[in-house]
Protein backbone atom coordinates (compact mmCIF):
# COMPACT_ATOMS: atom_id res chain seq x y z
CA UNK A 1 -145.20 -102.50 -127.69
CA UNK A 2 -148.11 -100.74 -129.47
CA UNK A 3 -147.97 -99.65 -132.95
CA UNK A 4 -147.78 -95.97 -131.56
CA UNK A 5 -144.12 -94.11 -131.77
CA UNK A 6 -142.65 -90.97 -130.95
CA UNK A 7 -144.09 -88.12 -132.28
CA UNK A 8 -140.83 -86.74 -133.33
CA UNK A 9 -139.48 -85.17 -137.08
CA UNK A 10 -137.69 -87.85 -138.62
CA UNK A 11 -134.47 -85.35 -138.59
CA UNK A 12 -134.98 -85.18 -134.74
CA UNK A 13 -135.10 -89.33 -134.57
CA UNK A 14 -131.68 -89.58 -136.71
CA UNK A 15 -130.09 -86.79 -134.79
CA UNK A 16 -130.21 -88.52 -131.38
CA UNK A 17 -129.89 -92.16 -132.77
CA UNK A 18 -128.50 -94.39 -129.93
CA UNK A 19 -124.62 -95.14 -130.59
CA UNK A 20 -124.72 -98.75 -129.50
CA UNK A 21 -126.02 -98.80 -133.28
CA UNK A 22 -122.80 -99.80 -134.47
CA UNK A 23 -123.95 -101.89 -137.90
CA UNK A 24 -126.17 -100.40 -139.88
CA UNK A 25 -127.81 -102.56 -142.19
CA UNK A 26 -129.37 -99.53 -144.92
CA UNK A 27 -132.02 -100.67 -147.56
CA UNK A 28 -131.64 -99.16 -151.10
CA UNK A 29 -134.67 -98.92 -153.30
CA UNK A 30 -137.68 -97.09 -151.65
CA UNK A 31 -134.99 -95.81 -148.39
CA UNK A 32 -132.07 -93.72 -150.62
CA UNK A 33 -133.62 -93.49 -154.32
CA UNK A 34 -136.78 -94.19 -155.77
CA UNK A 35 -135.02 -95.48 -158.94
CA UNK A 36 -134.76 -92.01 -160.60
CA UNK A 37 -133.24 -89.84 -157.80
CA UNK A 38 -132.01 -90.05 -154.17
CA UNK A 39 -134.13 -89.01 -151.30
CA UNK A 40 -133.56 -85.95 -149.47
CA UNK A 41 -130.84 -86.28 -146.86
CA UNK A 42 -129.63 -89.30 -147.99
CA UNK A 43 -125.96 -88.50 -148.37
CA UNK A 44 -125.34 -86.38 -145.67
CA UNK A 45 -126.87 -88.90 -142.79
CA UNK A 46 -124.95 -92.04 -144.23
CA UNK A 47 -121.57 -89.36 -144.56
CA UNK A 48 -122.49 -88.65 -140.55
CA UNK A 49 -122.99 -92.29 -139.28
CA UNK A 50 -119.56 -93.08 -140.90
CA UNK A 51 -118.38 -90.16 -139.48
CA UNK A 52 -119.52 -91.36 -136.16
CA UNK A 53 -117.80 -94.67 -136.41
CA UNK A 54 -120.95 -96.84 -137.68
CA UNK A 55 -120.28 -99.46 -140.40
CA UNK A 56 -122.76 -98.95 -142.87
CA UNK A 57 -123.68 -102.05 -145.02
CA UNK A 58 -126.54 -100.65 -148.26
CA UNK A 59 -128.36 -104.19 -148.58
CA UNK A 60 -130.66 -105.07 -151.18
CA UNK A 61 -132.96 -107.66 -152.99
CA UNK A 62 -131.32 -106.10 -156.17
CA UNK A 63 -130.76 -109.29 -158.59
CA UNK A 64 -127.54 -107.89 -159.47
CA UNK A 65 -124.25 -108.05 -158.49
CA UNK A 66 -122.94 -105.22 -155.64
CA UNK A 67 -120.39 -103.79 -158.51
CA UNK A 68 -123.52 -103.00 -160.42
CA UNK A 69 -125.50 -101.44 -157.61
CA UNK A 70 -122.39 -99.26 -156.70
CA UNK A 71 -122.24 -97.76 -160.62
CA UNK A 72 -126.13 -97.17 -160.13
CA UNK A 73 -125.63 -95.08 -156.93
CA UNK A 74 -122.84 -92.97 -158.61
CA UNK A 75 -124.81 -92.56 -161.57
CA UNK A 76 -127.28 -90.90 -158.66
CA UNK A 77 -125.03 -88.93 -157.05
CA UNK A 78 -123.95 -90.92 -154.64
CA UNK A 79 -120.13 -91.82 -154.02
CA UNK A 80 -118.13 -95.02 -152.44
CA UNK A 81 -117.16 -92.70 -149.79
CA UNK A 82 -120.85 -93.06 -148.28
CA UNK A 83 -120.78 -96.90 -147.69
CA UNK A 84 -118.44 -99.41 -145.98
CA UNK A 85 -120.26 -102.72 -147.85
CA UNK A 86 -122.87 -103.43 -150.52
CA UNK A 87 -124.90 -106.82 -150.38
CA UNK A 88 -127.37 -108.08 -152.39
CA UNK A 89 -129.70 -110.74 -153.56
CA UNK A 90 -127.87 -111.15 -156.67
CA UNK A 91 -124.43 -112.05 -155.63
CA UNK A 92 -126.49 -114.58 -153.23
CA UNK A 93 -128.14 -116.36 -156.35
CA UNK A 94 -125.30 -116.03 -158.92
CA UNK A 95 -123.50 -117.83 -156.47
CA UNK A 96 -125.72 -120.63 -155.90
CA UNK A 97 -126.44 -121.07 -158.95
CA UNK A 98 -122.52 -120.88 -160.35
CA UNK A 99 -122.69 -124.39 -157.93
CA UNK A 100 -124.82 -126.07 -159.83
CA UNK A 101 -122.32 -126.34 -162.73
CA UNK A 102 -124.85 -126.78 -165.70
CA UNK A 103 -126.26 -124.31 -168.07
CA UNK A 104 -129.52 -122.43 -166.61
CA UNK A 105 -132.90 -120.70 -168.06
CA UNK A 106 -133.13 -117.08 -167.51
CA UNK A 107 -136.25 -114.95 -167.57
CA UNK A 108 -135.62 -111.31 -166.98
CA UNK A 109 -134.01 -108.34 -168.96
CA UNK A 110 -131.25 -108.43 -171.25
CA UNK A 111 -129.34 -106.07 -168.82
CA UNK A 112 -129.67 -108.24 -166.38
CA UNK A 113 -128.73 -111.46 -168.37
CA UNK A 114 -126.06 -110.04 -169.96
CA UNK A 115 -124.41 -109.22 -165.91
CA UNK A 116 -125.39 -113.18 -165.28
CA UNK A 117 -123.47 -114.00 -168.44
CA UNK A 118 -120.62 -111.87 -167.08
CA UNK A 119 -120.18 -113.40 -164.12
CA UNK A 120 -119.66 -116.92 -166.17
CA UNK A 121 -123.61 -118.30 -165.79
CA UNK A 122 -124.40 -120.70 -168.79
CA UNK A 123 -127.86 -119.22 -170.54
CA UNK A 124 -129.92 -122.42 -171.80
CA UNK A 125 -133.18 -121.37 -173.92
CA UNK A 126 -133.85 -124.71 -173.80
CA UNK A 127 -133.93 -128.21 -171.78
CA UNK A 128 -133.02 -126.63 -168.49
CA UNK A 129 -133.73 -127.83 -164.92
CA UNK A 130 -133.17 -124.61 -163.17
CA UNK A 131 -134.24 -121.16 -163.89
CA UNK A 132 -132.71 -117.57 -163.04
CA UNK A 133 -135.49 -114.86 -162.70
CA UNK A 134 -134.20 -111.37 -162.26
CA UNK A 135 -137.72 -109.87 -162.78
CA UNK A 136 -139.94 -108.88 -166.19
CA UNK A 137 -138.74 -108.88 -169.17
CA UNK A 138 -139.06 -105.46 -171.71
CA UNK A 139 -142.14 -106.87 -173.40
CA UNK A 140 -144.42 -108.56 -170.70
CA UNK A 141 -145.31 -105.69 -167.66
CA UNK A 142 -147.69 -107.89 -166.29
CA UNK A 143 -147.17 -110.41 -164.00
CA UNK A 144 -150.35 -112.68 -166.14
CA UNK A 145 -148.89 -112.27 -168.62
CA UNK A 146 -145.69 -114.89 -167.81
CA UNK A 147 -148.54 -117.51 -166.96
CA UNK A 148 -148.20 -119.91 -169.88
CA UNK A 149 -144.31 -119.99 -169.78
CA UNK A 150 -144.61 -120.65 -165.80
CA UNK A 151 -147.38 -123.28 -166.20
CA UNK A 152 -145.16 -125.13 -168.34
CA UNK A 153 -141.75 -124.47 -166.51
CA UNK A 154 -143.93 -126.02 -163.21
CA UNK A 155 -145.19 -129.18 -165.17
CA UNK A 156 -141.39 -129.97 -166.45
CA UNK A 157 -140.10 -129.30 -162.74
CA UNK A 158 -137.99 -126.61 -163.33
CA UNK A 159 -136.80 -124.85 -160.24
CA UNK A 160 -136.85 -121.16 -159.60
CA UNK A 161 -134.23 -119.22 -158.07
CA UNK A 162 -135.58 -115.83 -157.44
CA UNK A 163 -133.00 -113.32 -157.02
CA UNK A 164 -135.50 -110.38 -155.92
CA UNK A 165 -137.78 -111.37 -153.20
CA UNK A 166 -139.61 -107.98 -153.64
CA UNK A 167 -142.63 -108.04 -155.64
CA UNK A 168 -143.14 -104.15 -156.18
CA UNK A 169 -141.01 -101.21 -156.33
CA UNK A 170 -141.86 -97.41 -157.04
CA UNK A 171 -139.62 -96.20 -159.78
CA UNK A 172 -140.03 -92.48 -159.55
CA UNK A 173 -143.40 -92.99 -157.99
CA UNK A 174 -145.18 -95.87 -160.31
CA UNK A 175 -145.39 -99.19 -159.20
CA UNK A 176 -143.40 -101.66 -160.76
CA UNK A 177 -143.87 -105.64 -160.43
CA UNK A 178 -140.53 -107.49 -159.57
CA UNK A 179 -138.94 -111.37 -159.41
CA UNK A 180 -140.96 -112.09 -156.34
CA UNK A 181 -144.30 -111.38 -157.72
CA UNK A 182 -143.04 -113.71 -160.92
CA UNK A 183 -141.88 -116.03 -158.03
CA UNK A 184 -145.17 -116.16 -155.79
CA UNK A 185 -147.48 -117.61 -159.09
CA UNK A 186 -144.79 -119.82 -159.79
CA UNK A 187 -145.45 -121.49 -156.63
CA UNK A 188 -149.50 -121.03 -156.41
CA UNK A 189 -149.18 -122.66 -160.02
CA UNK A 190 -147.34 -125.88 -158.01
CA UNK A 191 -143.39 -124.97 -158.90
CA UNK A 192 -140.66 -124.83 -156.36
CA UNK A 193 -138.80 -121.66 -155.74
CA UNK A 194 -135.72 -120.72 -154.02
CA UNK A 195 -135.42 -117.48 -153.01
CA UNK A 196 -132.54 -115.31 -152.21
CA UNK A 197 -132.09 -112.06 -150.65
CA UNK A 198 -134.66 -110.44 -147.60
CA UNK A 199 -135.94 -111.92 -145.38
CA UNK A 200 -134.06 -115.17 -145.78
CA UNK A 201 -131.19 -115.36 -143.26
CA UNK A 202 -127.96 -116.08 -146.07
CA UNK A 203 -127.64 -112.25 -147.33
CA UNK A 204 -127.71 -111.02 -143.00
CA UNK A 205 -125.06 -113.59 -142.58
CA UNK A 206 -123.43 -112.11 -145.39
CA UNK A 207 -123.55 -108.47 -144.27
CA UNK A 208 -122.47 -109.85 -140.92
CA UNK A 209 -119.37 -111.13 -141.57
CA UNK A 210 -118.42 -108.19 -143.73
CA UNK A 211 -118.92 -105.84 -140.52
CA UNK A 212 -116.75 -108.26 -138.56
CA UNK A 213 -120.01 -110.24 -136.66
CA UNK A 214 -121.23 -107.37 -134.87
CA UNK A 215 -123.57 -108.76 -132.22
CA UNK A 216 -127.55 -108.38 -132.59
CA UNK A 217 -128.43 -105.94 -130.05
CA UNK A 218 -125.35 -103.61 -131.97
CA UNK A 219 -127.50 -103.81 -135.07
CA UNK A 220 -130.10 -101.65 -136.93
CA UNK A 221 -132.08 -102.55 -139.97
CA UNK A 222 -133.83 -99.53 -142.21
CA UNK A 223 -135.76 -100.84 -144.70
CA UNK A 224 -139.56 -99.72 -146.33
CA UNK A 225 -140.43 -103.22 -147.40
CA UNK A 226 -142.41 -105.12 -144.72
CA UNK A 227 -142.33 -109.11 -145.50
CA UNK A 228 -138.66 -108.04 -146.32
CA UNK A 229 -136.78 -105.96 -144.23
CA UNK A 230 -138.72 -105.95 -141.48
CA UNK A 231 -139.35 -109.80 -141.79
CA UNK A 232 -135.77 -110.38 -142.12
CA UNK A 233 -134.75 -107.50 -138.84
CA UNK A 234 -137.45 -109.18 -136.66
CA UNK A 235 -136.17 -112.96 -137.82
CA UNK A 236 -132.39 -112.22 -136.86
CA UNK A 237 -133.31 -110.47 -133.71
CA UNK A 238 -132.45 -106.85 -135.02
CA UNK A 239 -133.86 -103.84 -134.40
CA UNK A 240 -135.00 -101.91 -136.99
CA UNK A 241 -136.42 -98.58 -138.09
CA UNK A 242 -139.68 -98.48 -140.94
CA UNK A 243 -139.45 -96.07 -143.75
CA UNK A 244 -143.08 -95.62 -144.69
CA UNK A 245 -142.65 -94.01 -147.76
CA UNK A 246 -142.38 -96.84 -149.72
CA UNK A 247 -144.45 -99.26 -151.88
CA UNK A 248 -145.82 -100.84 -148.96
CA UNK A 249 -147.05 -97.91 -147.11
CA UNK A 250 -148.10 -96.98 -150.48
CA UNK A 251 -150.68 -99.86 -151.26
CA UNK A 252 -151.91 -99.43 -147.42
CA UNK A 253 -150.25 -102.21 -145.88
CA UNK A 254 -149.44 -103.12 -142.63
CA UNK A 255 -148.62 -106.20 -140.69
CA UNK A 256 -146.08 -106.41 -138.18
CA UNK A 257 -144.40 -109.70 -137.99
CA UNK A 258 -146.13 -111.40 -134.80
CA UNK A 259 -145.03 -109.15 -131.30
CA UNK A 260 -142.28 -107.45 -133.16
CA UNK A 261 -142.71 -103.77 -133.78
CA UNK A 262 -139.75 -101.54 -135.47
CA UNK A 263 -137.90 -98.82 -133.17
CA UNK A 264 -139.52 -95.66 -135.41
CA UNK A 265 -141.32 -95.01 -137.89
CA UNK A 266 -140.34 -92.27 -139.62
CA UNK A 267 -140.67 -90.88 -143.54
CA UNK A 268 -137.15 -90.26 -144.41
CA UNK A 269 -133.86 -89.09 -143.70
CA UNK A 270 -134.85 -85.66 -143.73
């Protein structure tokens, strides 16, 4: 397939969307808000593909738990009513790291420690072996900036688990750094990460089985992010429609992943 599609309006595209599309698997940040408000037609086309019968799963390399996502979205304007399932990185790592059963190091935001906390994580400021990262703290906004408290985490061994695999997001149009920036220097700098959320299969198995195991041709993937959501669609065999209004687009990139090209590419909902 070239890199060429349809020359249609993205409303057109939505409008005549192919009903073996019976799972759709919806990214959140950069595809219904930009962190400040929700992007036209957001509401109305996930209110018609429920309508239609489609089980609509919003998944996301949020490092939060789905709860938490869901109070965001209403806080936007945007009700229970317009999702079946929420999934995210979050619950992923909060859950893998509840298994280890010791006391962890955190780097992040309050906010988001405080939700760890809640969910019955063990904070250690000191002496740890494995380490949470949500994303930035309040005080450091640049990713150098973490470099002497990573250097040292990587010659102790500590272990990353990176709960946002994303390494930049637009909050109401700026670019932000996230966890997987944090989590990329950790490992040029020689210290092991595991990372949880898009692409890596564990969070599509997830949303899977909460949609009843739809097969993969049944399956579509939205998403802006490219060595995320359309990494992860072309990995699990899905196809999968590129929003290129996001950070990616954005900073100019674009690399398919091998053969695999997305279904559309379109700007929106709208």
């Amino acid at each position: 397939m070239s890199d060429d599609f349809p020359s249609r309006s993205a409303s057109t595209f939505w409008d005549s969307l192919d009903p073996r599309y019976q799972l759709i698997l919806c990214d959140i940040w950069g595809v219904v808000h930009d962190g400040t408000r929700l992007y036209p037609a957001v509401p109305e086309r996930l209110a018609q593909w429920r309508a239609q019968g489609r089980f609509i799963v919003l998944i996301t390399n949020a490092p939060r738990t789905a709860d938490d996502v869901a109070r965001q979205l209403r806080m936007l304007g945007l009700s229970a009513d317009h999702w079946d399932a929420i999934v995210t990185s979050g619950e992923a790592g909060i859950a893998a790291l509840a298994a280890l059963g010791e006391p962890v190091g955190f780097l992040g935001t309050a906010a988001d420690r405080a939700i760890l906390e809640g969910r019955g994580l063990r904070i250690a400021e000191a002496d740890f072996a494995h380490l949470a990262c949500t994303g930035l703290d309040e005080w450091r906004a640049q990713v150098e900036q973490y470099a002497d408290d990573l250097d040292r985490w990587a010659e102790r061994g500590v272990v990353m688990h990176c709960l946002n695999p994303d390494r930049l997001v637009l909050r109401g149009g700026v670019a932000e750094a996230c966890a997987g920036a944090l989590a990329d220097l950790y490992e040029a700098k020689g210290g092991e990460v595991r990372w949880f959320g898009k692409p890596y299969p564990p969070i599509y198995e997830h949303a899977l089985a909460l949609a009843g195991h739809r097969p993969a041709d049944r399956v579509l993937a939205i998403g802006d992010g490219l060595r995320t959501d359309m990494l992860g669609a072309a990995a699990m065999g899905f196809d999968a429609v590129y929003v290129n209004s996001g950070v990616d687009s954005a900073l100019g990139e674009r690399e398919w992943p091998g053969d695999w090209r997305p279904l559309a590419e379109v700007a929106g909902f709208a």
